[in-house]
C-alpha atoms as a PDB file:
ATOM      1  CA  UNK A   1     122.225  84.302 126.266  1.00  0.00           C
ATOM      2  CA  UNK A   2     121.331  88.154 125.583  1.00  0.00           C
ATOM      3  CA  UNK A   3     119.011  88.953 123.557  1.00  0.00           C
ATOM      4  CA  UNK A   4     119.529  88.447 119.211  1.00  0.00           C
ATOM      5  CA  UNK A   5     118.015  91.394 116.734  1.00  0.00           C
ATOM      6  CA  UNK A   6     117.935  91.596 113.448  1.00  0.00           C
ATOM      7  CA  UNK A   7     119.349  88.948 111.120  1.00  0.00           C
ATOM      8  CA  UNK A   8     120.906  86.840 114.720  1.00  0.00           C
ATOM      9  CA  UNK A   9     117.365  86.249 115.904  1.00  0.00           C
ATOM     10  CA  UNK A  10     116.088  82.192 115.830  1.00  0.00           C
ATOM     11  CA  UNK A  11     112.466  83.568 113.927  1.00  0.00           C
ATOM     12  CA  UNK A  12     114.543  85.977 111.103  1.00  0.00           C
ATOM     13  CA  UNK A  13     113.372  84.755 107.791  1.00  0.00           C
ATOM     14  CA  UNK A  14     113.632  87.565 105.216  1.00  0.00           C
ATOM     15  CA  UNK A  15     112.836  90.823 107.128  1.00  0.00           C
ATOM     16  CA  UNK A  16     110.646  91.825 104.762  1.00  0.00           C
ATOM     17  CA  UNK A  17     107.239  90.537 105.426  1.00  0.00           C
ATOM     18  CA  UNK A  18     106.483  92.445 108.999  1.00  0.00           C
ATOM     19  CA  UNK A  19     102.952  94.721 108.521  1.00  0.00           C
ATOM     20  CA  UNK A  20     104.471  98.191 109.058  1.00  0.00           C
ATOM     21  CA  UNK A  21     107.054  97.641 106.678  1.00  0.00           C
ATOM     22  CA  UNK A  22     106.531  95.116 103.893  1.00  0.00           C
ATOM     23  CA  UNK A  23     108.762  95.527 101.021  1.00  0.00           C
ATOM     24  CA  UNK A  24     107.948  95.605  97.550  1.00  0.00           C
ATOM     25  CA  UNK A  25     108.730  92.200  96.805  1.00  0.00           C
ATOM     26  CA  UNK A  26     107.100  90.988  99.021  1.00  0.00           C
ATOM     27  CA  UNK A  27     104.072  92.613  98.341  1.00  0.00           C
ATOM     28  CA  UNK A  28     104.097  91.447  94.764  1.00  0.00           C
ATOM     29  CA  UNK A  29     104.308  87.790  96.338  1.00  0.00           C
ATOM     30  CA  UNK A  30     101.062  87.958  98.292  1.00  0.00           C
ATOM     31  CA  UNK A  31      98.883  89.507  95.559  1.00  0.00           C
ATOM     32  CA  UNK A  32     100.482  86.899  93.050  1.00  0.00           C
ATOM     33  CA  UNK A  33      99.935  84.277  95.396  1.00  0.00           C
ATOM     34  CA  UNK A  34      96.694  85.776  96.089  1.00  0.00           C
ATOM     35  CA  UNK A  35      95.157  86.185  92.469  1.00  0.00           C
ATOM     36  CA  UNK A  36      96.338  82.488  91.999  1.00  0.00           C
ATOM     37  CA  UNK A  37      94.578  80.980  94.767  1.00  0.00           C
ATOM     38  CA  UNK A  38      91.724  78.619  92.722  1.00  0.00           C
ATOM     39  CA  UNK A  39      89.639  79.777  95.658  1.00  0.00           C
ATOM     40  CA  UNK A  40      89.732  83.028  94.125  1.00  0.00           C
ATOM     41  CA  UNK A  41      88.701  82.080  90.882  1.00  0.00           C
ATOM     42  CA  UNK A  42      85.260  83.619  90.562  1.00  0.00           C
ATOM     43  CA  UNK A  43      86.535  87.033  91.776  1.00  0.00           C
ATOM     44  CA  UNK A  44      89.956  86.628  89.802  1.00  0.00           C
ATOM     45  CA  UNK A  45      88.779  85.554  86.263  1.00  0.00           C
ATOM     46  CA  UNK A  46      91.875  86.543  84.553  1.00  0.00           C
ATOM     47  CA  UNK A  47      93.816  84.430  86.722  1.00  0.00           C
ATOM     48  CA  UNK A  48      93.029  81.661  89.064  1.00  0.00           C
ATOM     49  CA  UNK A  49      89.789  81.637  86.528  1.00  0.00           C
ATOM     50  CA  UNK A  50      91.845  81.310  83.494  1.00  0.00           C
ATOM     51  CA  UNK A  51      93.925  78.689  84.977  1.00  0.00           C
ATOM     52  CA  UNK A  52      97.239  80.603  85.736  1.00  0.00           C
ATOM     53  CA  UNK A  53      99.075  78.999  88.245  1.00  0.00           C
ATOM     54  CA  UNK A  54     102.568  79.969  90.667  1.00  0.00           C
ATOM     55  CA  UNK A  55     105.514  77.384  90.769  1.00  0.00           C
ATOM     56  CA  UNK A  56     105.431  75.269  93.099  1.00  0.00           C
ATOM     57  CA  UNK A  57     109.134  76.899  94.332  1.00  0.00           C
ATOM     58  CA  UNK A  58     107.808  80.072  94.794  1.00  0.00           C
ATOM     59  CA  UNK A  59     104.892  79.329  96.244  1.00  0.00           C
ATOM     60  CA  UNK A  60     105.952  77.532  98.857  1.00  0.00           C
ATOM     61  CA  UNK A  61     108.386  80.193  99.366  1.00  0.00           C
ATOM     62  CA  UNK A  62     109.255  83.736  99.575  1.00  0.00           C
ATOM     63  CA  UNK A  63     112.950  83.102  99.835  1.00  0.00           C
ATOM     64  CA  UNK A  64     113.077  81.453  96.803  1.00  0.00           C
ATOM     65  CA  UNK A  65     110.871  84.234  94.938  1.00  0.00           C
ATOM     66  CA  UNK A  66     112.875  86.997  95.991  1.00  0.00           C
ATOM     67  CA  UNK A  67     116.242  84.729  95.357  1.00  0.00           C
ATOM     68  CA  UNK A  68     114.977  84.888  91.142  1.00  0.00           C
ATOM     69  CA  UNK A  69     113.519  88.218  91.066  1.00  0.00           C
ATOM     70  CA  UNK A  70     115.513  90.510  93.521  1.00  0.00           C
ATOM     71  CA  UNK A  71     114.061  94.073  94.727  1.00  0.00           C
ATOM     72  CA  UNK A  72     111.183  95.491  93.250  1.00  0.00           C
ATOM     73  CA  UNK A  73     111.992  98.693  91.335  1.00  0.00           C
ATOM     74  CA  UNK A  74     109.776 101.765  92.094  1.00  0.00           C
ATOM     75  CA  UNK A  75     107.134 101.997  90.194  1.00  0.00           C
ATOM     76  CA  UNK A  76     107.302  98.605  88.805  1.00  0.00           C
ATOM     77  CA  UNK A  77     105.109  95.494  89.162  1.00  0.00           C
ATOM     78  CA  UNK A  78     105.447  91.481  88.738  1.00  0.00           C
ATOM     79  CA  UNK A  79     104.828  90.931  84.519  1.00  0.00           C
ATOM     80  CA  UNK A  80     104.734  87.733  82.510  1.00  0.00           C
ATOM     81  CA  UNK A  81     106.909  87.880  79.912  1.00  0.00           C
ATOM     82  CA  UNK A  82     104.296  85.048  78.205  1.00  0.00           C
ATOM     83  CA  UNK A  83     100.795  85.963  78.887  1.00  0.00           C
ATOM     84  CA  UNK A  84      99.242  83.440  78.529  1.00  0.00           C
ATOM     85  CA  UNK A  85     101.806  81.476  80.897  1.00  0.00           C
ATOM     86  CA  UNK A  86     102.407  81.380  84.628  1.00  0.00           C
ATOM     87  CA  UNK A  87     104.429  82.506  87.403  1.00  0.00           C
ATOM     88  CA  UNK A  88     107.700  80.663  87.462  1.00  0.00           C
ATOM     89  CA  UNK A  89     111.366  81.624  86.774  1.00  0.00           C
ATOM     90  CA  UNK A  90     112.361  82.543  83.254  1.00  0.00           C
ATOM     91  CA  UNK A  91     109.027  84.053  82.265  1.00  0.00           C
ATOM     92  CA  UNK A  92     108.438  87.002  84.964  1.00  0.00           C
ATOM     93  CA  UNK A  93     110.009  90.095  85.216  1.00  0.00           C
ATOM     94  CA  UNK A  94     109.683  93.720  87.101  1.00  0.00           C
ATOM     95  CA  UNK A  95     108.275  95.920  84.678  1.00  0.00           C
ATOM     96  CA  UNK A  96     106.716  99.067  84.653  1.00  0.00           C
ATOM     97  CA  UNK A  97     102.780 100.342  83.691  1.00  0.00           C
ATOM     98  CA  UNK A  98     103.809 101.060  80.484  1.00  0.00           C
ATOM     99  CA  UNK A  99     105.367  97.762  79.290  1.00  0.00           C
ATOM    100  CA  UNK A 100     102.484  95.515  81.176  1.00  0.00           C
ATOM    101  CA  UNK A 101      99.947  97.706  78.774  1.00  0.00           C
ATOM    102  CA  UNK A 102     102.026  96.644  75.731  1.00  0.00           C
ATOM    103  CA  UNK A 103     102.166  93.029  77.011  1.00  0.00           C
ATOM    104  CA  UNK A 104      97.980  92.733  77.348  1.00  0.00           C
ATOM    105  CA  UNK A 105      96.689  89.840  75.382  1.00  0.00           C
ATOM    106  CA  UNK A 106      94.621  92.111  73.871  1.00  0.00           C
ATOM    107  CA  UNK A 107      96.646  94.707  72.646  1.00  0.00           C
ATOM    108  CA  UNK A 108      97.236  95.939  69.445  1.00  0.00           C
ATOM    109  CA  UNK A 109     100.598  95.971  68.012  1.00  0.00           C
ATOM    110  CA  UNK A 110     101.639  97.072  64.258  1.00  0.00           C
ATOM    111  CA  UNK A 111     104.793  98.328  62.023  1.00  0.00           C
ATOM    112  CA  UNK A 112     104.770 101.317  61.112  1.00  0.00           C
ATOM    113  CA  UNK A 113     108.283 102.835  59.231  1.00  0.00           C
ATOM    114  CA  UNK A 114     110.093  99.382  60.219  1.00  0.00           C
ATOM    115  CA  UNK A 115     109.065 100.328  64.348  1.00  0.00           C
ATOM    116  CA  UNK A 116     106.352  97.812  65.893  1.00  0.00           C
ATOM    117  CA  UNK A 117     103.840 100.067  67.792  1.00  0.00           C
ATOM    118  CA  UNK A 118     100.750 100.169  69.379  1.00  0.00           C
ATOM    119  CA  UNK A 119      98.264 102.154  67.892  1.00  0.00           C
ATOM    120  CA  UNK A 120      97.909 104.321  70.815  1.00  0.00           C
ATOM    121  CA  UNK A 121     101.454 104.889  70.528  1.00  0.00           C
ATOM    122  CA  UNK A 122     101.284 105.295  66.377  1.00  0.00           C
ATOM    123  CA  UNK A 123      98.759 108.118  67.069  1.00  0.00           C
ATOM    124  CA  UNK A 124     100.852 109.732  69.212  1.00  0.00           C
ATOM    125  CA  UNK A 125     104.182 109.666  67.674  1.00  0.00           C
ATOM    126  CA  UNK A 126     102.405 110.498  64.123  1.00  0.00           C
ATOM    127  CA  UNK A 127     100.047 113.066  65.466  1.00  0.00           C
ATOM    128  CA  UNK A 128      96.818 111.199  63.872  1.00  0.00           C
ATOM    129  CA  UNK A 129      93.931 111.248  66.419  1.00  0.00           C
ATOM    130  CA  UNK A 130      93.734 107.583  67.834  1.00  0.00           C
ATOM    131  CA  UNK A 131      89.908 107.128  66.427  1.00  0.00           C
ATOM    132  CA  UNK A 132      91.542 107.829  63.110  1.00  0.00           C
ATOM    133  CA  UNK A 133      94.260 105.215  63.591  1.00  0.00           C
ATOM    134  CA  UNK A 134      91.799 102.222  65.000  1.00  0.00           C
ATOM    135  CA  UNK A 135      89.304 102.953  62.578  1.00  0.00           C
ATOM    136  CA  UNK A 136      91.985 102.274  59.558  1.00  0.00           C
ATOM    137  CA  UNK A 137      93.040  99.675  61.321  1.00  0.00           C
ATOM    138  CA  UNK A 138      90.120  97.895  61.364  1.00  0.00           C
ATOM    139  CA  UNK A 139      89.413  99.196  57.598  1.00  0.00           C
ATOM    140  CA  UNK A 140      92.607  96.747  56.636  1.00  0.00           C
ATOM    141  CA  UNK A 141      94.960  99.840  56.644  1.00  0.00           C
ATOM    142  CA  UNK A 142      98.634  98.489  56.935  1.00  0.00           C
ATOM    143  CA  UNK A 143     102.521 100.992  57.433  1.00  0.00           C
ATOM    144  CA  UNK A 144     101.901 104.786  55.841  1.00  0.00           C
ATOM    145  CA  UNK A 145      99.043 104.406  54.817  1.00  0.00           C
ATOM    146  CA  UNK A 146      97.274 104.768  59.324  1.00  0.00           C
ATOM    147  CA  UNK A 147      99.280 107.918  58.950  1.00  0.00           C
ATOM    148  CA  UNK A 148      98.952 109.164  55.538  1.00  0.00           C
ATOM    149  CA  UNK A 149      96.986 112.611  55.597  1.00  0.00           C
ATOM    150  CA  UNK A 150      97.277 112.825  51.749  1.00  0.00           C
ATOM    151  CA  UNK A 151      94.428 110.462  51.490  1.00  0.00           C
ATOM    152  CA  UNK A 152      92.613 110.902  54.225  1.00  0.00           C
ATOM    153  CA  UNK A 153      89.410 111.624  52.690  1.00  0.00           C
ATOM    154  CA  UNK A 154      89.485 108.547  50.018  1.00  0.00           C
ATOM    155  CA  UNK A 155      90.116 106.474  53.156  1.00  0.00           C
ATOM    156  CA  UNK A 156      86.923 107.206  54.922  1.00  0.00           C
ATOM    157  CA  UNK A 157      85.133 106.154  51.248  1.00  0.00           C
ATOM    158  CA  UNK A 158      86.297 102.935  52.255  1.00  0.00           C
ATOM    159  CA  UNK A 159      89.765 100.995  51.117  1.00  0.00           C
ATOM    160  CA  UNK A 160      89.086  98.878  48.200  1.00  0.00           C
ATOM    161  CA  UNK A 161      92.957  96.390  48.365  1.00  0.00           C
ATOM    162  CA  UNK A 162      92.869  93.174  48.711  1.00  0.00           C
ATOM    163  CA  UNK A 163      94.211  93.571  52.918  1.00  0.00           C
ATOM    164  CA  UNK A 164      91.056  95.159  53.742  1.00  0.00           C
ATOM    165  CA  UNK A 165      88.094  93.233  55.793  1.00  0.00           C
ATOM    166  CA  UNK A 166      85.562  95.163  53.816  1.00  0.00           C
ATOM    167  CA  UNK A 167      85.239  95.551  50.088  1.00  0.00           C
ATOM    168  CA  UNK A 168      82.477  97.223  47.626  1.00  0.00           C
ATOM    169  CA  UNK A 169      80.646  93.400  47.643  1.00  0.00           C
ATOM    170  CA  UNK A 170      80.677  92.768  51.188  1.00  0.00           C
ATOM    171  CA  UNK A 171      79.352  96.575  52.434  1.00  0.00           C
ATOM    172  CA  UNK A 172      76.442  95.995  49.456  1.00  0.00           C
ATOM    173  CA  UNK A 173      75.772  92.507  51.292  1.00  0.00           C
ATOM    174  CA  UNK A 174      76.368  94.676  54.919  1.00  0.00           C
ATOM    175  CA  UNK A 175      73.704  97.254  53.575  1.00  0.00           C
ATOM    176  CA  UNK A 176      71.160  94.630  52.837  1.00  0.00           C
ATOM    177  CA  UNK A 177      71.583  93.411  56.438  1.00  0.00           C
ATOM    178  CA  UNK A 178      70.651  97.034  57.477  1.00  0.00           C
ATOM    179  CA  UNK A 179      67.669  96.979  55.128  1.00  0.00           C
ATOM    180  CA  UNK A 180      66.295  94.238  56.783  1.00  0.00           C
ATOM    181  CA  UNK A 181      66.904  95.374  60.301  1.00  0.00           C
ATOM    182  CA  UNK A 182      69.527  93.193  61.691  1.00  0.00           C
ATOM    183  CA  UNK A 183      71.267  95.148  64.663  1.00  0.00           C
ATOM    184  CA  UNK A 184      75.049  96.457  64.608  1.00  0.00           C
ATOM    185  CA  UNK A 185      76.876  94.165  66.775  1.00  0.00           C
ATOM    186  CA  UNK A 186      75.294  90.648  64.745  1.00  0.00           C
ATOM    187  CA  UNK A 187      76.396  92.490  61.495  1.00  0.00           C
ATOM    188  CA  UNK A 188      79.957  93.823  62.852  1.00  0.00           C
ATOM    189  CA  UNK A 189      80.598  89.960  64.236  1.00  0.00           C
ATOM    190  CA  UNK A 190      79.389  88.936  60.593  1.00  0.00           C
ATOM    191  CA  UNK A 191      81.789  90.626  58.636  1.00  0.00           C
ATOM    192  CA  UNK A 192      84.590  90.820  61.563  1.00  0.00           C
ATOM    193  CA  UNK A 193      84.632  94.379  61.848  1.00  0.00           C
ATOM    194  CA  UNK A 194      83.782  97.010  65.163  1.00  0.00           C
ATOM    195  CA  UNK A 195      80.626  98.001  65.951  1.00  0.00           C
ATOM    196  CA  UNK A 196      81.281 101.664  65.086  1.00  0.00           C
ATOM    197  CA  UNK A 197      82.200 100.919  61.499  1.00  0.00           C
ATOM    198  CA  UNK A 198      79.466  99.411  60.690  1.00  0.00           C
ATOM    199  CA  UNK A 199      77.377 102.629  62.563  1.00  0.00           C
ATOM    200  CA  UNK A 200      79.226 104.566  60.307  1.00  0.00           C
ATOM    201  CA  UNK A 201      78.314 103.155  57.370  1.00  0.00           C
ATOM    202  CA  UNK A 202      74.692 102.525  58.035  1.00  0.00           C
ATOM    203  CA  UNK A 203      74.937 106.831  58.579  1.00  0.00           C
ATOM    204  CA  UNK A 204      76.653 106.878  55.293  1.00  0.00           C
ATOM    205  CA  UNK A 205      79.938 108.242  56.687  1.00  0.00           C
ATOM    206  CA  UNK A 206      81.929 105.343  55.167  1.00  0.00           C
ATOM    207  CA  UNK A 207      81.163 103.742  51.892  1.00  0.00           C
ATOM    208  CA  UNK A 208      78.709 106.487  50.729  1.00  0.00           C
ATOM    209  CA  UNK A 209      78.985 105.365  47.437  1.00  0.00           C
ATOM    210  CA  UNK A 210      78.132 101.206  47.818  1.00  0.00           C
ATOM    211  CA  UNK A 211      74.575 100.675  47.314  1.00  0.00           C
ATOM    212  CA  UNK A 212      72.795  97.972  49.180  1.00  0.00           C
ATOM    213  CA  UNK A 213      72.542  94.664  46.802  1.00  0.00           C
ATOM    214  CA  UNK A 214      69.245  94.820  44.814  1.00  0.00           C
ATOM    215  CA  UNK A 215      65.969  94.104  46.059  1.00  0.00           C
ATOM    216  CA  UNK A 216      67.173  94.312  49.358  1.00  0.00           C
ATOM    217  CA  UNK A 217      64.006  96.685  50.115  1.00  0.00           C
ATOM    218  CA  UNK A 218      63.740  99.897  52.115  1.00  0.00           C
ATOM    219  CA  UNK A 219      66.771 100.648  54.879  1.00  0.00           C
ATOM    220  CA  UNK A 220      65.470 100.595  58.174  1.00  0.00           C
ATOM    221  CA  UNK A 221      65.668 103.554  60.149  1.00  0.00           C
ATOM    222  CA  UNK A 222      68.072 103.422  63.972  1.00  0.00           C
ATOM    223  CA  UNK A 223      66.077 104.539  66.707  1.00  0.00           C
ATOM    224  CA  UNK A 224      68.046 108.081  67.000  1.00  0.00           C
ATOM    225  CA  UNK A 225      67.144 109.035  63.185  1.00  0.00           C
ATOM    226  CA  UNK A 226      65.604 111.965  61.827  1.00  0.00           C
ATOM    227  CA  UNK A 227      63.064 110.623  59.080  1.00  0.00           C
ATOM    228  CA  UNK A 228      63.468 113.873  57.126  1.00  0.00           C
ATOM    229  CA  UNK A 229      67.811 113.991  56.690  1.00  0.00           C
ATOM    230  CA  UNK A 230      69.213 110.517  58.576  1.00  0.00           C
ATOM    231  CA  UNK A 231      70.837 108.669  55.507  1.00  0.00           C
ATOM    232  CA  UNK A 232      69.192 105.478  57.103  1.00  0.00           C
ATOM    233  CA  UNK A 233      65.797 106.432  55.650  1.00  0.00           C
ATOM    234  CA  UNK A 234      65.780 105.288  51.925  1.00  0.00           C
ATOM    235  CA  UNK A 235      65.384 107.834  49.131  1.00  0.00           C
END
């Protein structure tokens, strides 16, 4: 019997697995497989760490893999469709850099004009720098109003409705915090807000107006202040 190339050979499996020219796919397979491994778990916290696991069809197979997900488009990667689930039929798809970032556990999304955004993707469409956007975000700032440049100034007093994290009462109550010396990040997780907000009100750059509740005593200087102007220094 001659010899069989290609697809006729006994050992052909999938052709696409060979070192000098691994397809996509297939690629995709061994770093999912890979990042799954609970051997890996230390140095794949995210994954095998957080418990995220491969069906047992696909991993016990490439066949089967490539069978439910088909060629890998350029510049496209394996995505769950569910975060927080695993790798199995139904909830993994080829998707591209862009729509992994907007399926993050962690990111951001909001409606702005009826459209759900990011708010990387709000700054950019709406030409507000992104600081602006996150920081009325976090503010409580909901639709026009992360975009609005009518108000832009009353905004950075501080937004006094009811969706807001902070209000006149709980910045007096953050400024007595300050007074006594308790550090940014204990005061941000306090009141649920970042760690820059509450910088920026300690320097008097948001909620200028809010005094510190009474008898609070003398605000404690940050390390970077200038006795004679920093805002931190009381009066």
């Amino acid at each position: 019997m001659g010899f069989k190339a290609g697809k006729e050979h006994h050992n052909y499996k999938h052709g696409q697995g060979a070192k000098s020219r691994q397809s996509g796919a297939y690629k995709s397979w061994k770093s999912m497989l890979d990042r799954c491994n609970p051997s890996n778990a230390n140095e794949r916290p995210v994954y095998a760490g957080a418990g995220v696991t491969v069906c047992q069809r696909w991993a016990e197979s490439f066949e089967a893999f490539y069978a439910d997900m088909g060629d890998r488009p350029d510049g496209h990667s394996i995505d769950r469709i569910d975060p927080l689930g695993n790798y199995e039929p139904g909830n993994c798809r080829w998707a591209s850099t862009k729509e992994q970032a907007l399926n993050r556990r962690n990111t951001t999304m909001t409606e702005v004009r009826g459209e759900s955004l990011c708010l990387h993707d709000v700054s950019i469409k709406y030409g507000v720098p992104n600081t602006t956007v996150v920081r009325r975000y976090e503010q409580g700032l909901r639709g026009e109003e992360l975009i609005s440049r009518k108000n832009r100034n009353a905004l950075r007093k501080g937004s006094a409705q009811a969706s807001a994290k902070l209000n006149e009462a709980l910045v007096a109550e953050m400024k007595a915090g300050i007074a006594r010396g308790e550090r940014n990040v204990d005061l941000a997780r306090k009141y649920g807000v970042s760690g820059s907000v509450v910088s920026e009100i300690r320097h008097g750059k948001l909620w200028a107006h809010v005094a510190a509740t009474p008898n609070a005593g003398p605000l404690i200087k940050c390390p970077s202040c200038n006795p004679e102007s920093c805002p931190c220094v009381a009066a």
